[in-house]
C-alpha atoms as a PDB file:
ATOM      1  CA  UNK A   1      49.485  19.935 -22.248  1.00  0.00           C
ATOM      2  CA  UNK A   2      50.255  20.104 -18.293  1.00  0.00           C
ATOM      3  CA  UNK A   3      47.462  22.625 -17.031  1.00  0.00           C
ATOM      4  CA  UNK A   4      48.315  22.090 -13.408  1.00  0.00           C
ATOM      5  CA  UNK A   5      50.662  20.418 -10.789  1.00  0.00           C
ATOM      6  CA  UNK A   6      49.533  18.574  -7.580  1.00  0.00           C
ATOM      7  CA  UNK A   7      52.404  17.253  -5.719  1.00  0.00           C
ATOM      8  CA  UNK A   8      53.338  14.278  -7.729  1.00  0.00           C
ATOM      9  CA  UNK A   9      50.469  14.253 -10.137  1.00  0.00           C
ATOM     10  CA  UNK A  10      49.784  16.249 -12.859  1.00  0.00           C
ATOM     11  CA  UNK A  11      46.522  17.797 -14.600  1.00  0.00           C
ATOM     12  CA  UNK A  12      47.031  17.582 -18.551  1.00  0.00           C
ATOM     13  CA  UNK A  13      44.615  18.310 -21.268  1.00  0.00           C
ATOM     14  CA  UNK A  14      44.198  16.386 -24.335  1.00  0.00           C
ATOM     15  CA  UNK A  15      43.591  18.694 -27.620  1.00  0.00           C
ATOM     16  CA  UNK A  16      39.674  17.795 -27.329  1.00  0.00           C
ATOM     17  CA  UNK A  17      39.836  19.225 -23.753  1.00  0.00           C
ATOM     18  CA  UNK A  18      38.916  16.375 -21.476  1.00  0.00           C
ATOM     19  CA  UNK A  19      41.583  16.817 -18.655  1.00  0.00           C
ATOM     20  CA  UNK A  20      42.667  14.086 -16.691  1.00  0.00           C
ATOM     21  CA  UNK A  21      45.426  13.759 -13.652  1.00  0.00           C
ATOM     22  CA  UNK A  22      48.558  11.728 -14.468  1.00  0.00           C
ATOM     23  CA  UNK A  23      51.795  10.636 -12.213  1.00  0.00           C
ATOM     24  CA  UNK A  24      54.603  13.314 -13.004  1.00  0.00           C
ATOM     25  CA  UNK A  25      57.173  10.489 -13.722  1.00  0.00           C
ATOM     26  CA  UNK A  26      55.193   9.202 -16.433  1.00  0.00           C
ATOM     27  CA  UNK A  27      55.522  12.512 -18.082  1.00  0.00           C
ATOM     28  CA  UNK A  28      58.599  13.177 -20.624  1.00  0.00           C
ATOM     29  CA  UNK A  29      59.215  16.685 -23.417  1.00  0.00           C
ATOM     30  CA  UNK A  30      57.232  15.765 -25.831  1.00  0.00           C
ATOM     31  CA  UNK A  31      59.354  14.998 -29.488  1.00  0.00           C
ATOM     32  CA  UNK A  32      58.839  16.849 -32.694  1.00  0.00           C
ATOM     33  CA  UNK A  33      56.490  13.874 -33.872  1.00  0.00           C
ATOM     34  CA  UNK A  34      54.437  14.285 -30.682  1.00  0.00           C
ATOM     35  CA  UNK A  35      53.938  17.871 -31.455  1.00  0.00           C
ATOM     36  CA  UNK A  36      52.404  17.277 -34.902  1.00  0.00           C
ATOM     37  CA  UNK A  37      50.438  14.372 -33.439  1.00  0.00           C
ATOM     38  CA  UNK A  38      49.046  16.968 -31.136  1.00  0.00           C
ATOM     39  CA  UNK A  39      48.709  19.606 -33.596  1.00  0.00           C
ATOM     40  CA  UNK A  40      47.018  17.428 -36.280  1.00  0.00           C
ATOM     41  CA  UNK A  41      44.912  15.985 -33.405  1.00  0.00           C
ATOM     42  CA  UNK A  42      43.635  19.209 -32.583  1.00  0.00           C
ATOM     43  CA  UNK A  43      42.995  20.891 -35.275  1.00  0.00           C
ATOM     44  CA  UNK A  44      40.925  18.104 -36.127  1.00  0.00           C
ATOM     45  CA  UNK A  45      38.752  18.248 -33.091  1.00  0.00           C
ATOM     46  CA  UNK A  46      38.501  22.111 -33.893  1.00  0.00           C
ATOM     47  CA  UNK A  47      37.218  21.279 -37.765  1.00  0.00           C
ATOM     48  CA  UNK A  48      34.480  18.888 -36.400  1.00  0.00           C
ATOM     49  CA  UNK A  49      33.310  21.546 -33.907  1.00  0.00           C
ATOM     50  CA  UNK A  50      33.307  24.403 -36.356  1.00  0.00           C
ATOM     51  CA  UNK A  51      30.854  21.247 -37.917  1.00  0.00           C
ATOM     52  CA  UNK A  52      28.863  20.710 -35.415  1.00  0.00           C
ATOM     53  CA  UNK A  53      28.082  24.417 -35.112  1.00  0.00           C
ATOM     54  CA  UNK A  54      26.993  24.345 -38.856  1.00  0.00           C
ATOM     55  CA  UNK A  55      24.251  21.722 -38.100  1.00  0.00           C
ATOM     56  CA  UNK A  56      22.468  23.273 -35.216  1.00  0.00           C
END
């Protein structure tokens, strides 16, 4: 997800929420199957931190 613009960069965060900067012309809409990559991606980061929480 774009979080920011800088001129011709752009801040995006992955699902895990490491941000990073990236080019703006390497960015494109992201497709249905992108979407539920992203989706599945984070909900997966969210189950293993709801885990984590359990074994502290």
């Amino acid at each position: 997800m774009v979080i920011q613009a800088r001129g011709d960069f752009a801040v995006v965060v992955r699902p895990g929420g490491q941000p990073w900067e990236v080019p703006l012309r390497r960015l494109s809409p992201a497709t249905e199957y992108h979407c539920r990559q992203l989706d599945a991606l984070a909900n997966h980061v969210a189950y293993q931190r709801r885990g984590e929480e359990h074994t502290r």
